[in-house]
Protein backbone atom coordinates (compact mmCIF):
# COMPACT_ATOMS: atom_id res chain seq x y z
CA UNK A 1 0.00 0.00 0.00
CA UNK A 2 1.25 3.48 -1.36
CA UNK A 3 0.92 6.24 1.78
CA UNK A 4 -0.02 9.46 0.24
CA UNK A 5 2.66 12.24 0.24
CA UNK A 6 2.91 14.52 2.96
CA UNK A 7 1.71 18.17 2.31
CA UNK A 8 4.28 20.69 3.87
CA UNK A 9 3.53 23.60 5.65
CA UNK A 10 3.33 26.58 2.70
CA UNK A 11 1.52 23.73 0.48
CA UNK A 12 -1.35 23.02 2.93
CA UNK A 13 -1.89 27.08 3.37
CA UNK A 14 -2.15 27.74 -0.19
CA UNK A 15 -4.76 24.83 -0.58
CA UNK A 16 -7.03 26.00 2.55
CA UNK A 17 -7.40 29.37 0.74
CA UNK A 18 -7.99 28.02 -2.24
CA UNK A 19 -10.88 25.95 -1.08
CA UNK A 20 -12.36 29.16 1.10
CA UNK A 21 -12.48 31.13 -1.80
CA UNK A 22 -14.58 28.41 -3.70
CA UNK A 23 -16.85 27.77 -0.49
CA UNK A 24 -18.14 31.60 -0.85
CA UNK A 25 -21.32 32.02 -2.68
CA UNK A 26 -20.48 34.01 -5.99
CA UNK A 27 -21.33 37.49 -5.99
CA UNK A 28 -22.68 39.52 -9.32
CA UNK A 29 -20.02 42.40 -9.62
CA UNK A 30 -20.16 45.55 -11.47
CA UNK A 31 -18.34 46.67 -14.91
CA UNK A 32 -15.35 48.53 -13.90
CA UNK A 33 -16.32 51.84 -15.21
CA UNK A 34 -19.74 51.66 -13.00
CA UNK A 35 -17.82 53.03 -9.61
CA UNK A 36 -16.61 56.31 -12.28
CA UNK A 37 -20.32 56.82 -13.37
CA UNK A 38 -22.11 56.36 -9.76
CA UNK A 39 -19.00 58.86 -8.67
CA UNK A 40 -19.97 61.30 -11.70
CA UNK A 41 -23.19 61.09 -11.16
CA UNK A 42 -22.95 61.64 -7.20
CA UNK A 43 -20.73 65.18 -8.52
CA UNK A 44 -23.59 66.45 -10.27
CA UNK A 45 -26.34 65.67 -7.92
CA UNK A 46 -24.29 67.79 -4.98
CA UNK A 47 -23.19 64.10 -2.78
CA UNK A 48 -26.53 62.12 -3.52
CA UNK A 49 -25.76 58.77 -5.03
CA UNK A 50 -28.14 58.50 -7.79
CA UNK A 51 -28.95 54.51 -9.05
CA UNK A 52 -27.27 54.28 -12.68
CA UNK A 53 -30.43 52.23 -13.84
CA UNK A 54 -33.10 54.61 -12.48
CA UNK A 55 -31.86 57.95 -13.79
CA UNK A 56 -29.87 58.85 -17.08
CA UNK A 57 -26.86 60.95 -17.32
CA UNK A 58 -29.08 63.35 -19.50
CA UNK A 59 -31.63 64.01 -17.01
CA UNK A 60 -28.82 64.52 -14.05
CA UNK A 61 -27.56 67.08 -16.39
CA UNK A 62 -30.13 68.84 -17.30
CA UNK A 63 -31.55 68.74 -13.85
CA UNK A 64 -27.89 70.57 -12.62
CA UNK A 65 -28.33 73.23 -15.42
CA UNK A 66 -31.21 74.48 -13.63
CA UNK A 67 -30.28 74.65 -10.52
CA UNK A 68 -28.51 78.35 -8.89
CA UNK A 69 -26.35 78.36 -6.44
CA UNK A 70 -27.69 80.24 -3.02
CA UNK A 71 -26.41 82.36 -0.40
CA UNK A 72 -28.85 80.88 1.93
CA UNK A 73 -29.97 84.33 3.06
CA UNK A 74 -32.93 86.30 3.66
CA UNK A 75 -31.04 89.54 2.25
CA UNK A 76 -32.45 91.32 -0.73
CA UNK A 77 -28.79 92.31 -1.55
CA UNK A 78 -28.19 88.72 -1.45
CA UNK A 79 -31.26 87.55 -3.31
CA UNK A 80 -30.63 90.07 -6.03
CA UNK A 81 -27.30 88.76 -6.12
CA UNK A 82 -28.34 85.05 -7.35
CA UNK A 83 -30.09 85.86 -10.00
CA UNK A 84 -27.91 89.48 -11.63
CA UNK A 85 -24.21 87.81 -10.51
CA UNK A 86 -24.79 84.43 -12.02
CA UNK A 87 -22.19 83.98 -14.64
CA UNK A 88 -23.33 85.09 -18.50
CA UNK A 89 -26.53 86.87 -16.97
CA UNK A 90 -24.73 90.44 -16.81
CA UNK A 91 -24.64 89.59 -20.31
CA UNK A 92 -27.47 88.79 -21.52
CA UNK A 93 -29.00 91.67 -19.75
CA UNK A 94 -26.76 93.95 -21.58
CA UNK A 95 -27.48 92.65 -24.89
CA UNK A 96 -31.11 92.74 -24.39
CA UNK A 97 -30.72 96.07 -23.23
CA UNK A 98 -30.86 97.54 -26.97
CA UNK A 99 -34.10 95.91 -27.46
CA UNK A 100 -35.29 92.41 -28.89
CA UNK A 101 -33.16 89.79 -29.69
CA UNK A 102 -33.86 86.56 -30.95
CA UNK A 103 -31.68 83.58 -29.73
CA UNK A 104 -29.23 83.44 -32.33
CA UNK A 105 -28.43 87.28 -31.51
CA UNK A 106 -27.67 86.27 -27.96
CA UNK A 107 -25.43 83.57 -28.81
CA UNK A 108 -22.98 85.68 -31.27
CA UNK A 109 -23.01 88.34 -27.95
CA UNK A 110 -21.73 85.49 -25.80
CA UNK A 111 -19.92 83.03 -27.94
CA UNK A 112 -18.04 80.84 -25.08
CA UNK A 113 -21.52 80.07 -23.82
CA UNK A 114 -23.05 76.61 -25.46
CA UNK A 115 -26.33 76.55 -26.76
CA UNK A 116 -27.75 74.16 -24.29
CA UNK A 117 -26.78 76.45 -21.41
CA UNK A 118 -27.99 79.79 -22.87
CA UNK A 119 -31.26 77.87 -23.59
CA UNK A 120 -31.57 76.90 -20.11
CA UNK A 121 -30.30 80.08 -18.54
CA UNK A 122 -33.19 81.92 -20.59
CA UNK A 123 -35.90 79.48 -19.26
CA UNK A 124 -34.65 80.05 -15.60
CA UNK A 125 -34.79 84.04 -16.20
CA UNK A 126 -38.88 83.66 -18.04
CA UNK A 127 -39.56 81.97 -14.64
CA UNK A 128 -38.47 84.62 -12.74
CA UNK A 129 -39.70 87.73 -14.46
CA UNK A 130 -36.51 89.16 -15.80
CA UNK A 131 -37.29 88.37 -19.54
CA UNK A 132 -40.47 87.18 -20.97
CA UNK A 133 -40.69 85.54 -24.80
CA UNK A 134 -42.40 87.10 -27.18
CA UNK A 135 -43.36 85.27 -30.52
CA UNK A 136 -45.28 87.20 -32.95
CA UNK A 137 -44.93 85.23 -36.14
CA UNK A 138 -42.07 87.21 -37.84
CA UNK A 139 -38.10 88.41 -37.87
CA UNK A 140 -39.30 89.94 -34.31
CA UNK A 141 -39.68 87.33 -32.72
CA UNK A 142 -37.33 86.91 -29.92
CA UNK A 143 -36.81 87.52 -25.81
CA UNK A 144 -36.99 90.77 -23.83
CA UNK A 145 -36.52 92.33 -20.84
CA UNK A 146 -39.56 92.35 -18.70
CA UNK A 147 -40.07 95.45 -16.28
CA UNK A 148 -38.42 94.02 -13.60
CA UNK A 149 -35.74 92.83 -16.10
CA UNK A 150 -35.45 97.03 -17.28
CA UNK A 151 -34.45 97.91 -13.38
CA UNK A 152 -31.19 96.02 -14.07
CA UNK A 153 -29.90 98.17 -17.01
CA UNK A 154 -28.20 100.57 -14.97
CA UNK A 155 -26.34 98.54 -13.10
CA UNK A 156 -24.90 96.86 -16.04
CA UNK A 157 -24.06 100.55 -17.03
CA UNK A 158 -22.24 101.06 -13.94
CA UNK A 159 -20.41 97.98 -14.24
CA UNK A 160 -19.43 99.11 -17.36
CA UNK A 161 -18.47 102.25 -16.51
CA UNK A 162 -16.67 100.69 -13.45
CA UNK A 163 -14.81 98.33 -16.26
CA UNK A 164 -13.52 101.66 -18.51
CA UNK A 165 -12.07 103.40 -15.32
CA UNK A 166 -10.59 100.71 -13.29
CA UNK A 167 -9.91 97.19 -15.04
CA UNK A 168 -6.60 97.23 -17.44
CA UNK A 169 -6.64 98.03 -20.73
CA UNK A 170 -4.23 96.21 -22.31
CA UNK A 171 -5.89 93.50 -24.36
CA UNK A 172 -4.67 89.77 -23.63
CA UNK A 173 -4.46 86.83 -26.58
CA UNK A 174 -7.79 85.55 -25.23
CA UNK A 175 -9.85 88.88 -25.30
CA UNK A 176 -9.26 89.21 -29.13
CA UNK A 177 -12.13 88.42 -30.10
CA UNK A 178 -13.17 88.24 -34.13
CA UNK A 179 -16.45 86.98 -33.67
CA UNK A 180 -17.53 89.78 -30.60
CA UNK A 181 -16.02 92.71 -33.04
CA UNK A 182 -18.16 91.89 -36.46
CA UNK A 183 -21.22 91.29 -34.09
CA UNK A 184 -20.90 94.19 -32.27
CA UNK A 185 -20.22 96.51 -35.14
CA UNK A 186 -23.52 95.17 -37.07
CA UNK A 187 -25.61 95.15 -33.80
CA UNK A 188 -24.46 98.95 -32.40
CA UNK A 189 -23.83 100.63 -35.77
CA UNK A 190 -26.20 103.66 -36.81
CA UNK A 191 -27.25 102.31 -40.56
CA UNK A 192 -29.09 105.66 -40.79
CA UNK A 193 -25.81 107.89 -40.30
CA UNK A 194 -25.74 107.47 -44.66
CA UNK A 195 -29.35 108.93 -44.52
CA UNK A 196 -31.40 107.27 -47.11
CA UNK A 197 -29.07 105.95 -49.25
CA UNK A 198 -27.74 102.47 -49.21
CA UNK A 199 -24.04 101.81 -47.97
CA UNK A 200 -21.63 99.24 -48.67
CA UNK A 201 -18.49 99.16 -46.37
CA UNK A 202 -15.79 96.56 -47.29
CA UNK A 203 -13.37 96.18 -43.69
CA UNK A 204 -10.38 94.43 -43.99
CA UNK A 205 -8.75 93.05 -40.74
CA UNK A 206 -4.75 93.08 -41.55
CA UNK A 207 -3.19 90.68 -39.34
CA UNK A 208 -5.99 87.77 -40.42
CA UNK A 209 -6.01 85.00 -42.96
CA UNK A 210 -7.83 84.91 -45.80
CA UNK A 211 -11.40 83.38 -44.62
CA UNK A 212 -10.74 85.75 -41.50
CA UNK A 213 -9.74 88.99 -43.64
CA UNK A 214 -12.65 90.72 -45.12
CA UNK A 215 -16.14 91.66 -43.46
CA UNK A 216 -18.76 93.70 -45.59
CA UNK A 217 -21.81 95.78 -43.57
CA UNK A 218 -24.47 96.78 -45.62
CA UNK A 219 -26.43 99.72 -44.61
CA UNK A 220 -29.86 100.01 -45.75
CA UNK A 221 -33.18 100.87 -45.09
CA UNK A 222 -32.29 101.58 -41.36
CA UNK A 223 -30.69 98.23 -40.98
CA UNK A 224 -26.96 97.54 -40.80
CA UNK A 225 -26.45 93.53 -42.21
CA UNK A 226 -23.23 91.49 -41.89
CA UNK A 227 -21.81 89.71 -44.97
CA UNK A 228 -18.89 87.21 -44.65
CA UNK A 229 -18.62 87.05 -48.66
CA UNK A 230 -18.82 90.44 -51.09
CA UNK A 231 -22.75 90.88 -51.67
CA UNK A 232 -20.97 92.62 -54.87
CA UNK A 233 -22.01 96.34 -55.89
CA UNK A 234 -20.20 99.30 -55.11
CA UNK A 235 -18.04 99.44 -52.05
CA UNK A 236 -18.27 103.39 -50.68
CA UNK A 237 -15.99 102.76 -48.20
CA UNK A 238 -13.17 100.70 -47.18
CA UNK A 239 -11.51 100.46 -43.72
CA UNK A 240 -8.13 98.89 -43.03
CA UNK A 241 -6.73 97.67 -39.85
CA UNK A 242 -5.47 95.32 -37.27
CA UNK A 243 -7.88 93.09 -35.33
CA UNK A 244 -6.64 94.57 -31.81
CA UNK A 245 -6.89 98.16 -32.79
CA UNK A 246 -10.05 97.53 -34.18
CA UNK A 247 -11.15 96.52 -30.46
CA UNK A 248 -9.24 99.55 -28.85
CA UNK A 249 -11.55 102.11 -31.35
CA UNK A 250 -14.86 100.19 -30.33
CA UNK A 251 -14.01 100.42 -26.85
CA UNK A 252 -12.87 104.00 -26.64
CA UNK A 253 -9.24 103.22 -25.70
CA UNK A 254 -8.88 105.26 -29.24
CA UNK A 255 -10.76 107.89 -30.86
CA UNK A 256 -11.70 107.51 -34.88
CA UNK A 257 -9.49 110.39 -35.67
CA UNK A 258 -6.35 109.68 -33.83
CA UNK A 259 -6.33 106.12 -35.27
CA UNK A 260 -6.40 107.78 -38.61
CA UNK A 261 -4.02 110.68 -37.76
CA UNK A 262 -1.49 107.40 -36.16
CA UNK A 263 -2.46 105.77 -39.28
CA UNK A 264 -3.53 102.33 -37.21
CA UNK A 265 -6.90 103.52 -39.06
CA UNK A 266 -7.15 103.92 -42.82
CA UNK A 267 -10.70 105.01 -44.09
CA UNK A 268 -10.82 105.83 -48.27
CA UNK A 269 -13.98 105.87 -50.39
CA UNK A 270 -16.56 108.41 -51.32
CA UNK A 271 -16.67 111.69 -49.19
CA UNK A 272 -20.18 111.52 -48.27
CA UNK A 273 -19.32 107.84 -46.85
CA UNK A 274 -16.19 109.17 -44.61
CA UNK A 275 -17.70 112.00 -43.53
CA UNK A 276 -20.19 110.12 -41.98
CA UNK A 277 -18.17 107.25 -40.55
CA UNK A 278 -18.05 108.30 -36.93
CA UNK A 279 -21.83 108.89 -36.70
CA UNK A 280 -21.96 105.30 -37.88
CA UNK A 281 -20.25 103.66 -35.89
CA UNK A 282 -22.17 105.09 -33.00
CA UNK A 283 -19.56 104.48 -30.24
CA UNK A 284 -21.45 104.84 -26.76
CA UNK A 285 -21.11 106.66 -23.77
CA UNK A 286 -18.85 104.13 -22.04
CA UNK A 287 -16.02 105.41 -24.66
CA UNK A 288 -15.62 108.78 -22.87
CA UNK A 289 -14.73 107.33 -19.73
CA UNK A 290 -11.40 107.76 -18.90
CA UNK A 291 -9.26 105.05 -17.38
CA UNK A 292 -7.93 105.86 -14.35
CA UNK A 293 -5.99 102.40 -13.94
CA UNK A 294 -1.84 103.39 -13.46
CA UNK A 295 -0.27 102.01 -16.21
CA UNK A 296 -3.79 101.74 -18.25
């Protein structure tokens, strides 16, 4: 008769293990990436674990774009606070300031905000009075300010004036914006400065490429309308300059006429059309505030 061979010591540990790990009922386990999503998921919903199978992603979302942070106090400094200092509504304020806009006017006045999230942020201010909808069938159609909406115009003009004397002048890589410029040239321009003739003004951005170079406003019939390709006809008057200078003439930081006597400004066509070129381009009254920032 064979005797079985003795186990040793580290032999008979290894096989005890191995046996309790089979004796354990299995247990159903989770994809790896399900701890990320319940984590997500709990980010979004401010610490409240939310069951992957009972809400979607889509709905957490949309949920969080709706909700505003609170100060948690009785204050109407503080309650005034949540709704004017959110971020982007200072901004939407002041475009709707001007009058009407529809939704596609609001999103070339804040182009770093998405579409989703200007969408909802207009919803949330409907619901609370600031700015009501107004659909009546044609170009009109759009969102403004409501009365309540109308008290908070002059504090965006103090914030702007605020802005012009104190913040810095100097314009960073990320403020140069193309997209803010053309908008705000066709949105604040006086089209009626040519009286009742049309006007066709060809501007030509110096330091941009090709696709980026040439911008055409066409003045007529008390409307100023941005082309990005010639709409062909006679050009009365062609402007020439940088990008960045361009910015420092809309925002004050630079008269009309030192720009052209510094030549960072050159303005040729018919005499009629340059005469009237400051009047058109309606600069505001935040361009005769003076800085008062050392160093500017």
């Amino acid at each position: 008769m064979v005797r079985p061979r003795r186990q040793t010591a580290p032999a008979r540990k290894i096989r005890h293990r191995f046996r309790r790990q089979i004796s354990k009922p299995a247990r159903y386990s989770l994809p790896w990436w399900s701890s990320c999503l319940l984590r997500f998921q709990s980010l979004l919903t401010n610490g409240d674990m939310v069951p992957v199978g009972r809400y979607s992603l889509k709905s957490v979302v949309r949920r969080k774009a709706r909700q505003v942070k609170s100060y948690g106090q009785f204050c109407p400094v503080a309650k005034a606070a949540e709704l004017f200092c959110e971020r982007w509504n200072a901004l939407i304020v002041r475009d709707l300031a001007t009058g009407p806009r529809r939704f596609s006017e609001l999103k070339r006045g804040v182009p770093l905000m998405s579409p989703s999230l200007l969408s909802s942020r207009l919803k949330w201010l409907v619901e609370e009075g600031i700015v009501e909808h107004v659909d009546s069938g044609d170009i009109r159609s759009g969102y403004t300010l409501t009365e309540s909406g109308r008290e908070f115009i002059p504090l965006v003009e103090a914030l702007g004036t605020w802005g012009q004397r104190w913040t810095r002048r100097e314009l960073k890589e990320h403020e140069i914006d193309l997209g803010l410029l053309v908008w705000s040239l066709e949105s604040s321009t006086d089209p009626n400065a040519f009286g009742a003739r049309p006007c066709l003004i060809r501007l030509e951005l110096t330091d941009q490429t090709d696709t980026k170079r040439f911008w055409w406003f066409l003045n007529h019939k008390g409307r100023c309308e941005l082309c990005v390709e010639d709409p062909g006809g006679d050009v009365n008057l062609y402007l020439s300059c940088t990008l960045p200078d361009a910015i420092y003439i809309v925002r004050g930081d630079i008269t009309p006429s030192a720009a052209i006597e510094s030549e960072r400004l050159e303005v040729i066509g018919d005499e009629w059309a340059r005469s009237a070129f400051s009047r058109w381009l309606n600069l505001g009254p935040l361009t005769k505030v003076a800085s008062l920032r050392d160093g500017k």
